[in-house]
N, C-alpha and C. Protein backbone atom coordinates (compact mmCIF):
# COMPACT_ATOMS: atom_id res chain seq x y z
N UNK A 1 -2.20 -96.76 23.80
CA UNK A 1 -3.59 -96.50 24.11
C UNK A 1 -3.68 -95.72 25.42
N UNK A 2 -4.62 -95.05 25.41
CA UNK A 2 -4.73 -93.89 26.92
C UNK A 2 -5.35 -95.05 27.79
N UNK A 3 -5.17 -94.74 29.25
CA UNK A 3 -5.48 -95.61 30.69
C UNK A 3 -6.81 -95.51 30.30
N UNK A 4 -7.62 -94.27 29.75
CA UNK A 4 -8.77 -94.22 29.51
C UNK A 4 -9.30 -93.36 28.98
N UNK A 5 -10.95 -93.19 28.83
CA UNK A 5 -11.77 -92.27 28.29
C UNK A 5 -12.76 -91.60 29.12
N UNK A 6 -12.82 -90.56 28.81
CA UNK A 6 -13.71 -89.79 29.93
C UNK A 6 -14.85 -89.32 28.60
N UNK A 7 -15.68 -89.16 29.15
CA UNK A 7 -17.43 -88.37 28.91
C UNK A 7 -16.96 -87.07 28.77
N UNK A 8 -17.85 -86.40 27.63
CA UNK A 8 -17.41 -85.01 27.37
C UNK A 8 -18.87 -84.70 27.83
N UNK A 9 -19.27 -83.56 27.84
CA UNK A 9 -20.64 -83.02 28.15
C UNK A 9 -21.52 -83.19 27.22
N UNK A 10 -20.99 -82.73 25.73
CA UNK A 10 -21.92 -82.83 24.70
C UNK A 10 -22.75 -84.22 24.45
N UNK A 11 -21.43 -85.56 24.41
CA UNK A 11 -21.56 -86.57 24.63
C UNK A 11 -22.31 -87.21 25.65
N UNK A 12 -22.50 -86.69 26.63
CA UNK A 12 -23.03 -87.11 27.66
C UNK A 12 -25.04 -87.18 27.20
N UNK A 13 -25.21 -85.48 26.52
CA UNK A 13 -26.20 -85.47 25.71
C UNK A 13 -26.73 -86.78 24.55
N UNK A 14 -26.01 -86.86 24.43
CA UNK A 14 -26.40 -87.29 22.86
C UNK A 14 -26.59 -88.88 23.29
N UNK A 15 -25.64 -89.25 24.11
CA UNK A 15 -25.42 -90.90 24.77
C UNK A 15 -27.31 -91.13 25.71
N UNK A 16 -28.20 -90.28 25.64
CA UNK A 16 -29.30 -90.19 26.07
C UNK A 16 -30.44 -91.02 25.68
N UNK A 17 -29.78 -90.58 23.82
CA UNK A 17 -31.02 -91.38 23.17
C UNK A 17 -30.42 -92.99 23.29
N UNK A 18 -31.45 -93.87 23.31
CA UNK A 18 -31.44 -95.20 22.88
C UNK A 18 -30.19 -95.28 21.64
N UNK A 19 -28.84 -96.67 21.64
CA UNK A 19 -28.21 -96.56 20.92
C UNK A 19 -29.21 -98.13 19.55
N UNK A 20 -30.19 -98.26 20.24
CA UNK A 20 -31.29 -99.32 19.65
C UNK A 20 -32.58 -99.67 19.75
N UNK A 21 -33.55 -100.45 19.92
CA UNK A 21 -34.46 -100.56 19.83
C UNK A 21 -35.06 -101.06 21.60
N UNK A 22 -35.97 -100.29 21.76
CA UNK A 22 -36.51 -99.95 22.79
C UNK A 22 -37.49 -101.31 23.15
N UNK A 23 -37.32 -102.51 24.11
CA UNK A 23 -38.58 -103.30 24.12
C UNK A 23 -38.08 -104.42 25.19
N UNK A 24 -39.08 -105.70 24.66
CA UNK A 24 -38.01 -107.10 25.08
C UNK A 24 -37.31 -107.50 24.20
N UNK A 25 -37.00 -108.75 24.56
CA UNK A 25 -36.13 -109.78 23.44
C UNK A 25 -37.18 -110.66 23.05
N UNK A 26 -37.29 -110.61 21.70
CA UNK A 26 -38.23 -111.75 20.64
C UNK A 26 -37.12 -112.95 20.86
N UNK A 27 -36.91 -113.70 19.96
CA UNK A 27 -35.60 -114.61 20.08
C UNK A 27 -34.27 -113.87 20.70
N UNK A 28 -33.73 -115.14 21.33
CA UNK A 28 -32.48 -115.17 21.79
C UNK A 28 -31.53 -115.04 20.82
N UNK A 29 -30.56 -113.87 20.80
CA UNK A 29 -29.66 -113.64 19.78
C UNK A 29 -28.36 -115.21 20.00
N UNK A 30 -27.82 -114.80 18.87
CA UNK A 30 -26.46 -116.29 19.12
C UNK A 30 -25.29 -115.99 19.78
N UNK A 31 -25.66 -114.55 20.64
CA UNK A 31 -24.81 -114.23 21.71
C UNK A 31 -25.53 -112.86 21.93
N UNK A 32 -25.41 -113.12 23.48
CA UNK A 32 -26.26 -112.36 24.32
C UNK A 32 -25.55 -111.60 25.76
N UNK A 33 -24.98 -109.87 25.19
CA UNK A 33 -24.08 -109.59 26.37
C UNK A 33 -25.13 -108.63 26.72
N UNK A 34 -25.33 -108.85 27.80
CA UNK A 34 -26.14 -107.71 29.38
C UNK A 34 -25.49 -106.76 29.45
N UNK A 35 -25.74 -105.51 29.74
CA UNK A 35 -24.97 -104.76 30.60
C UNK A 35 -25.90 -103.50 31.57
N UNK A 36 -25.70 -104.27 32.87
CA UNK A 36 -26.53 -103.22 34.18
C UNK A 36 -27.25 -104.56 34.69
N UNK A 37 -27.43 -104.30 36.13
CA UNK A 37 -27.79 -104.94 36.90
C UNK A 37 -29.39 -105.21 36.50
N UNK A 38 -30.22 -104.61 36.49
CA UNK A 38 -31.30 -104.87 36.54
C UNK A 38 -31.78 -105.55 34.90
N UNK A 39 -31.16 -105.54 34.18
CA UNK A 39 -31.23 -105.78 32.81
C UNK A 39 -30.56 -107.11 33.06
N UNK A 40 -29.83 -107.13 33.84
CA UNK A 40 -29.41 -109.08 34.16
C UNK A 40 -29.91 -109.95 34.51
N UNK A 41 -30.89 -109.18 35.40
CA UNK A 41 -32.06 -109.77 35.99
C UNK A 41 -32.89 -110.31 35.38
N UNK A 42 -33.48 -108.83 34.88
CA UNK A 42 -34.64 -109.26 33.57
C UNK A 42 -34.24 -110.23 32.74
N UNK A 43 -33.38 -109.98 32.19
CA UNK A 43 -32.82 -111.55 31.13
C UNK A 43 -32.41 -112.81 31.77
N UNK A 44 -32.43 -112.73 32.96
CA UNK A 44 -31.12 -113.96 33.86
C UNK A 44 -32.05 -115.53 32.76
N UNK A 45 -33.21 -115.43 32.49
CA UNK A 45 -33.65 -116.93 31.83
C UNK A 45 -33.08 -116.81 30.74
N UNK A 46 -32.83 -115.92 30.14
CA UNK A 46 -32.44 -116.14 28.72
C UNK A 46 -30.16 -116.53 28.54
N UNK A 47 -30.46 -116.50 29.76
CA UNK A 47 -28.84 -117.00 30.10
C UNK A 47 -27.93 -116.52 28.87
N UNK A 48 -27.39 -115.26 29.74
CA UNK A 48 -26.44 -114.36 28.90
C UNK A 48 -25.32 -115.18 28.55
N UNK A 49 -24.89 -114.85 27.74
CA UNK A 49 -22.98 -115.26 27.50
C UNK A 49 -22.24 -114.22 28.47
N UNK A 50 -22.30 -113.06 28.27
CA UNK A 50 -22.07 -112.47 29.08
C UNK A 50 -22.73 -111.40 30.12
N UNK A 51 -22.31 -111.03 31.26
CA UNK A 51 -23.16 -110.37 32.44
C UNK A 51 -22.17 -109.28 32.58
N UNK A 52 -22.39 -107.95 32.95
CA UNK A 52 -21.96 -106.98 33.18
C UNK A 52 -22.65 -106.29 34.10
N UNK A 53 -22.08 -105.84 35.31
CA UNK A 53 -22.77 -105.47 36.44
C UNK A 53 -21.59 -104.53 37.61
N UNK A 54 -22.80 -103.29 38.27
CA UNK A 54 -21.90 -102.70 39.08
C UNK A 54 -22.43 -102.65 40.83
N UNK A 55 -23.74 -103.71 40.57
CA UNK A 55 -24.41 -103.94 42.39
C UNK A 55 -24.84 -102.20 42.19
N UNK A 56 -25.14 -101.57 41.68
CA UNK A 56 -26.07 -100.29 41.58
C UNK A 56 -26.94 -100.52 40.45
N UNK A 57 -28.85 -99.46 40.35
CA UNK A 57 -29.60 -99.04 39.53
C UNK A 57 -29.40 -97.59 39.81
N UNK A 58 -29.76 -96.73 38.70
CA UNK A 58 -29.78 -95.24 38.69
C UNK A 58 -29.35 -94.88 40.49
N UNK A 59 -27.64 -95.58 40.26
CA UNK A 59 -26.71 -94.72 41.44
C UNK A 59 -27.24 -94.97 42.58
N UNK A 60 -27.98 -96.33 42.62
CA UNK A 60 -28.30 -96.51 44.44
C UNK A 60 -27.63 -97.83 44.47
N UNK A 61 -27.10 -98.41 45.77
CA UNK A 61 -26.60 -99.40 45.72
C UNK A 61 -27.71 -100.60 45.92
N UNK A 62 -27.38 -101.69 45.10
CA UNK A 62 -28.75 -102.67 44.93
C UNK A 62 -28.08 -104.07 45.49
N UNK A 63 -28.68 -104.97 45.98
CA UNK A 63 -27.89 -106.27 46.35
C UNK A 63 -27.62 -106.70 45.04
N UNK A 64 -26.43 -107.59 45.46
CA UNK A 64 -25.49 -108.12 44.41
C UNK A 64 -26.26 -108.82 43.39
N UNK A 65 -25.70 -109.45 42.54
CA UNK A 65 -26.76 -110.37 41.69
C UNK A 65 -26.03 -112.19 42.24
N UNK A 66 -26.97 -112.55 42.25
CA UNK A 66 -25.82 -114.58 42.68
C UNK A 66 -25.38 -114.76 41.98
N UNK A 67 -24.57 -114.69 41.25
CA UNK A 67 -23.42 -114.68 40.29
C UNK A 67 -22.13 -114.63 40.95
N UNK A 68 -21.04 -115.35 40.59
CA UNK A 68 -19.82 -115.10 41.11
C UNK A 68 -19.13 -114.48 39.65
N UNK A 69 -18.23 -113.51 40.47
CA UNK A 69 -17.61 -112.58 38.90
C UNK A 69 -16.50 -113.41 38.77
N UNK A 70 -16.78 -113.31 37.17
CA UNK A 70 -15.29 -114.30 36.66
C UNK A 70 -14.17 -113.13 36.62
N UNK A 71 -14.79 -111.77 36.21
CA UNK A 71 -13.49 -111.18 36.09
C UNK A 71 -14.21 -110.10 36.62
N UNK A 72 -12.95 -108.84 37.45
CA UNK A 72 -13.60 -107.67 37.71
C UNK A 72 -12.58 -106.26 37.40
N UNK A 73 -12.97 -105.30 37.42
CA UNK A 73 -12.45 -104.37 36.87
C UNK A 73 -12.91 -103.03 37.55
N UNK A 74 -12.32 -101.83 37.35
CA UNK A 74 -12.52 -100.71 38.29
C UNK A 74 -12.54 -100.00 37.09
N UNK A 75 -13.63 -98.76 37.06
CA UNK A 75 -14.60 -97.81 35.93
C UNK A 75 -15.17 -96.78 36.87
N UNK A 76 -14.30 -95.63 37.08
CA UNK A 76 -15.37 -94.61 37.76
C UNK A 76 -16.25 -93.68 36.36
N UNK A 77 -17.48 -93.28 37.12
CA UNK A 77 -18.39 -93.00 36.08
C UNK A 77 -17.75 -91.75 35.26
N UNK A 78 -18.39 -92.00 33.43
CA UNK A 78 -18.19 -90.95 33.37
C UNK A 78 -17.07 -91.60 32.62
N UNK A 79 -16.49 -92.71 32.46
CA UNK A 79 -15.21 -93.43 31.91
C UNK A 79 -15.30 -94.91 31.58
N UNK A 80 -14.02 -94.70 30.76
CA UNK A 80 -14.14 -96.21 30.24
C UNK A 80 -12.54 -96.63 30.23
N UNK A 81 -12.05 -97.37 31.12
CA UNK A 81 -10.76 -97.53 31.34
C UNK A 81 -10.35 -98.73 30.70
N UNK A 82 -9.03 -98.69 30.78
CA UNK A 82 -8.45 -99.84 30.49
C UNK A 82 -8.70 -101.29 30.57
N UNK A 83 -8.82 -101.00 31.98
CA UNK A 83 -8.94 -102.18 32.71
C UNK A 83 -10.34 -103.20 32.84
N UNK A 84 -11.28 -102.06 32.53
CA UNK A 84 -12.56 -102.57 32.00
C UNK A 84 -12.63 -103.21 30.81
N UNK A 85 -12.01 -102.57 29.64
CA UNK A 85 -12.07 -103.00 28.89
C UNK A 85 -11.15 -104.36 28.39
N UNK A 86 -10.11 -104.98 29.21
CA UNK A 86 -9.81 -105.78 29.03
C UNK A 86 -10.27 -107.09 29.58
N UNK A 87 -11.17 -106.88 30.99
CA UNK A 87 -11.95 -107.41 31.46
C UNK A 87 -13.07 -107.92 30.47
N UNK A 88 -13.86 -107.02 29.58
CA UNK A 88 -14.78 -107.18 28.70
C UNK A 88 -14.45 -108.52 27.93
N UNK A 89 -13.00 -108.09 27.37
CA UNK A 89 -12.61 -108.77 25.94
C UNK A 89 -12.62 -110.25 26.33
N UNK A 90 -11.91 -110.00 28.10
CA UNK A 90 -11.69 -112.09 28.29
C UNK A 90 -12.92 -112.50 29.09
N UNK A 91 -14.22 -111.76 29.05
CA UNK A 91 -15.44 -112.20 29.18
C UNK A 91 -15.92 -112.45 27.78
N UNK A 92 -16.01 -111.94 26.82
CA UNK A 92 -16.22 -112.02 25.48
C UNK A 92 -15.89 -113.75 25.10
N UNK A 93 -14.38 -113.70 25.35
CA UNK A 93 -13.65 -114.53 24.72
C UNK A 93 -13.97 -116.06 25.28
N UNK A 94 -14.27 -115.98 26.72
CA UNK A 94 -14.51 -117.24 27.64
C UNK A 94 -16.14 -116.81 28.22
N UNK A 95 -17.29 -117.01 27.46
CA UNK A 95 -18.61 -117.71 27.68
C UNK A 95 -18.62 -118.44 28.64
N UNK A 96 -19.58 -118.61 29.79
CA UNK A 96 -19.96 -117.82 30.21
C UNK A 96 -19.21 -116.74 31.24
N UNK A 97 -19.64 -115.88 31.41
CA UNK A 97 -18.76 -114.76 32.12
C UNK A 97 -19.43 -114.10 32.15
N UNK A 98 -19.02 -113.29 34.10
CA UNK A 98 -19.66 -112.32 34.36
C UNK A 98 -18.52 -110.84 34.69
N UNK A 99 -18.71 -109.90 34.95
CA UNK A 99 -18.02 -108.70 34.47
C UNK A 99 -18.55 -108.35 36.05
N UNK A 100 -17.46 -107.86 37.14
CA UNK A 100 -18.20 -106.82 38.51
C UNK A 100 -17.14 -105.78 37.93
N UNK A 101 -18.16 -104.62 37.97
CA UNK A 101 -17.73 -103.29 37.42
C UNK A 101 -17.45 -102.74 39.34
N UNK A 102 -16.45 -102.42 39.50
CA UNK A 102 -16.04 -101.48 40.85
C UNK A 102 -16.01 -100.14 40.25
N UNK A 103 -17.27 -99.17 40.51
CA UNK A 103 -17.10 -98.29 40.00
C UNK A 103 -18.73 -97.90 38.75
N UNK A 104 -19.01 -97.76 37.82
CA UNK A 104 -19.96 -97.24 37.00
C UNK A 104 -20.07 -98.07 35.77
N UNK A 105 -20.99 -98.91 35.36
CA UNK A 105 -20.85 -100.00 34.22
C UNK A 105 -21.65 -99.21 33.09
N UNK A 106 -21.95 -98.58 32.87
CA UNK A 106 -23.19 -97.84 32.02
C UNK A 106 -22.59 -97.96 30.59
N UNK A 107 -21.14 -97.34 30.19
CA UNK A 107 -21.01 -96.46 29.14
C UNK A 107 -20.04 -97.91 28.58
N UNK A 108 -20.21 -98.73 29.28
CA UNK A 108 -19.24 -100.18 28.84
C UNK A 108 -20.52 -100.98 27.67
N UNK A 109 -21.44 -100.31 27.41
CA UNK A 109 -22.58 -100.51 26.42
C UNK A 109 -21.41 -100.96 25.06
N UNK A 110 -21.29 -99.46 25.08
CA UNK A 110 -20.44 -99.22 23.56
C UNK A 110 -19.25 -99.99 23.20
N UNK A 111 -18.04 -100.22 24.34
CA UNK A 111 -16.76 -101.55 24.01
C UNK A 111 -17.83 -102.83 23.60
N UNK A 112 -18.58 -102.87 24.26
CA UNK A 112 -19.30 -104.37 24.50
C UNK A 112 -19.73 -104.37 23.24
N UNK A 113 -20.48 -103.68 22.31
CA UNK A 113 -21.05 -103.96 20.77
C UNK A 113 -19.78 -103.97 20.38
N UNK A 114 -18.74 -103.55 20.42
CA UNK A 114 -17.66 -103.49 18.97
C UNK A 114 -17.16 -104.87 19.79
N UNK A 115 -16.96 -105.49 20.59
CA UNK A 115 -16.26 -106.83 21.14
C UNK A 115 -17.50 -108.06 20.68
N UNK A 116 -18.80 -107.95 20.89
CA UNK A 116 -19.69 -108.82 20.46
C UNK A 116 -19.92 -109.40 19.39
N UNK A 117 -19.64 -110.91 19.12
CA UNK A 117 -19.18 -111.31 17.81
C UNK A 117 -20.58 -111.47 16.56
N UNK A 118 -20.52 -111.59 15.69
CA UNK A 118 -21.73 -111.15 14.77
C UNK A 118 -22.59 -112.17 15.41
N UNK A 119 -23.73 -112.07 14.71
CA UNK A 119 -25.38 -112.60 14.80
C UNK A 119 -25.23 -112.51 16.15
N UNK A 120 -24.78 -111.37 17.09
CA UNK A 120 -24.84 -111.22 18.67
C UNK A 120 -25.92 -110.06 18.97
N UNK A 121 -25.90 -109.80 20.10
CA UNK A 121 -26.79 -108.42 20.40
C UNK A 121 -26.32 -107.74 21.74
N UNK A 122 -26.14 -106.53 22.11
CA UNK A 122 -25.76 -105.98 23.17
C UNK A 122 -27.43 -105.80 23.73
N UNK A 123 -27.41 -106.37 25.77
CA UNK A 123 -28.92 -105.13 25.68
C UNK A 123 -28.57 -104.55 27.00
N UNK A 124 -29.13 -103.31 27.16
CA UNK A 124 -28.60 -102.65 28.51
C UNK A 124 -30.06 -101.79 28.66
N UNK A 125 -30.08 -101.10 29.92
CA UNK A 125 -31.04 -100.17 30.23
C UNK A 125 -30.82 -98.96 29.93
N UNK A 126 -32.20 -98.26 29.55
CA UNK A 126 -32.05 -96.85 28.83
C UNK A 126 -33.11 -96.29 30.28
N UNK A 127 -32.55 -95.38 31.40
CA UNK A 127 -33.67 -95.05 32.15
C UNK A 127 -34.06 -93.92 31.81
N UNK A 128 -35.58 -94.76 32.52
CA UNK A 128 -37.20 -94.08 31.58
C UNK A 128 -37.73 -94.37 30.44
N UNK A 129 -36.66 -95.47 30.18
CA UNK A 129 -37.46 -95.67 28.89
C UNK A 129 -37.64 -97.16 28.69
N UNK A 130 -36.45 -98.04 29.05
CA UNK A 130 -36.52 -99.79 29.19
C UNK A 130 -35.67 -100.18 28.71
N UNK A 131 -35.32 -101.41 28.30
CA UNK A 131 -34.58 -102.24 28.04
C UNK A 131 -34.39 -101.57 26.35
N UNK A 132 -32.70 -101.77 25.67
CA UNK A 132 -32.51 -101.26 24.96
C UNK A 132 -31.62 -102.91 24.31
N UNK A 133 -32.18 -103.13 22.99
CA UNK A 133 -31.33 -104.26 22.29
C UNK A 133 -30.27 -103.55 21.34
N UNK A 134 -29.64 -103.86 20.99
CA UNK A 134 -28.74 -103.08 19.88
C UNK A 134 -28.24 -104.57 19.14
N UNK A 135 -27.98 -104.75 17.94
CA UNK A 135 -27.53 -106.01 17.14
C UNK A 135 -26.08 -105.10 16.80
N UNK A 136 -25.44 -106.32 16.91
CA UNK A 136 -23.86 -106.33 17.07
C UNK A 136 -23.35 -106.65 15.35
N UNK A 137 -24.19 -105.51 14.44
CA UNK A 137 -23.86 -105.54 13.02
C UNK A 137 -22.98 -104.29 12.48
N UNK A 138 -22.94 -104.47 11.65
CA UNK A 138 -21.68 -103.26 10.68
C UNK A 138 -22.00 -102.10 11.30
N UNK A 139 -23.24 -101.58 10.79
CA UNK A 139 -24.36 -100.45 11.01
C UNK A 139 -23.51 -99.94 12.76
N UNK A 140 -24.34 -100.57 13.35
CA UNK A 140 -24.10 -100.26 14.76
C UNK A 140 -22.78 -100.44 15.59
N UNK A 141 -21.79 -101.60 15.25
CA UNK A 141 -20.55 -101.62 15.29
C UNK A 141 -19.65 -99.58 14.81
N UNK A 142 -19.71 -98.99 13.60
CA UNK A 142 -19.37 -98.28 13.41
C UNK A 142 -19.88 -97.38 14.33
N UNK A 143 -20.99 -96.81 14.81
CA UNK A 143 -21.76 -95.94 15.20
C UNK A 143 -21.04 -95.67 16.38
N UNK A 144 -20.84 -97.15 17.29
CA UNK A 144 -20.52 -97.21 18.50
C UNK A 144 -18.91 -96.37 18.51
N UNK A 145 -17.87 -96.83 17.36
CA UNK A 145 -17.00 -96.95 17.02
C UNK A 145 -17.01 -95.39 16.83
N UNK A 146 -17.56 -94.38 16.41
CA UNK A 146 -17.71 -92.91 16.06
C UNK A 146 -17.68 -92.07 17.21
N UNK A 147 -18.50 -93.15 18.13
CA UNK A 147 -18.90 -92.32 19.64
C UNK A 147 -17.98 -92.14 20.51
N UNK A 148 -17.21 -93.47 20.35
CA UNK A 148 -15.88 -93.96 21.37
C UNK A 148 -14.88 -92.84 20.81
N UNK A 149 -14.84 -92.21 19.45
CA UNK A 149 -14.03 -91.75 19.40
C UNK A 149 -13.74 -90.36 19.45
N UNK A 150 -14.74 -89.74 19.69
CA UNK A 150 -15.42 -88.09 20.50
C UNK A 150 -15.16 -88.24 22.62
N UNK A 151 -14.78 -89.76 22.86
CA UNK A 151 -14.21 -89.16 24.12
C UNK A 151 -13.29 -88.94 23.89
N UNK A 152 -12.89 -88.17 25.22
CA UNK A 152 -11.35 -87.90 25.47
C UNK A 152 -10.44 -88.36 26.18
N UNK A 153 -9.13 -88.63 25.65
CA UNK A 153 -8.68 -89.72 26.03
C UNK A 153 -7.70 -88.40 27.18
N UNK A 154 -7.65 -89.79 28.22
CA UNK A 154 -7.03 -89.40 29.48
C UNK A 154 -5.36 -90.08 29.48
């Protein structure tokens, strides 16, 4: 497997639109992974399984969230490394867990749906537009799975 994946330009486009449905959360899915600080926030009552966070909103640095990170990992933007992603999997695996991204958490959207186990939901921020849910089903599992595979591996 490559150390990592980098953002192509085109991709960078297209990763714009919403990869789901634009709103709040009606019910609490039967697993519930965050990803971005301010979207942790917003949910912190609905007590994630998992938290994913980089102490930044749109690239400014924001105070931490009170959370202590169970696991942390280094992601400069623009990528999706290794090391993040193995971070993900043993947050996945050990509920509750939080994720400190050193570095850019954004594009860790997409590992996070294909790692999220069914009747789950990924939700992250879409800026300018809000909170974005995505359900962690076939449909969207593949999609994610199509996207990951138009980066380029480093």
């Amino acid at each position: 497997m490559a150390k990592s994946l980098l953002l192509t330009p085109a991709l960078r486009r297209e990763l714009k639109k919403p990869l789901g449905r634009i709103g709040g959360i009606g019910r609490r899915p039967a697993f519930l992974l965050v990803v971005g600080d301010e979207s942790s926030r917003r949910l912190a009552r609905l007590k994630p399984d998992v938290r994913v966070f980089d102490c930044k909103v749109k690239r400014r640095n924001v105070a931490p969230l009170t959370l202590k990170p169970t696991y942390s990992c280094s992601n400069p933007a623009g990528s999706i490394t290794s090391d993040a992603l193995r971070s993900l999997a043993k947050a996945v695996a050990n509920p509750p867990a939080t994720v400190r991204v050193n570095g850019e958490e954004d594009l860790l959207a997409l590992p996070a749906l294909l790692l999220c186990p069914p009747g789950g939901a990924v939700a992250y921020g879409q800026p300018g537009k809000g909170l974005v849910l995505v359900k962690a089903d076939q449909k969207n599992k593949k999609k994610a799975l199509r996207l990951l595979a138009r980066f380029r591996e480093n």
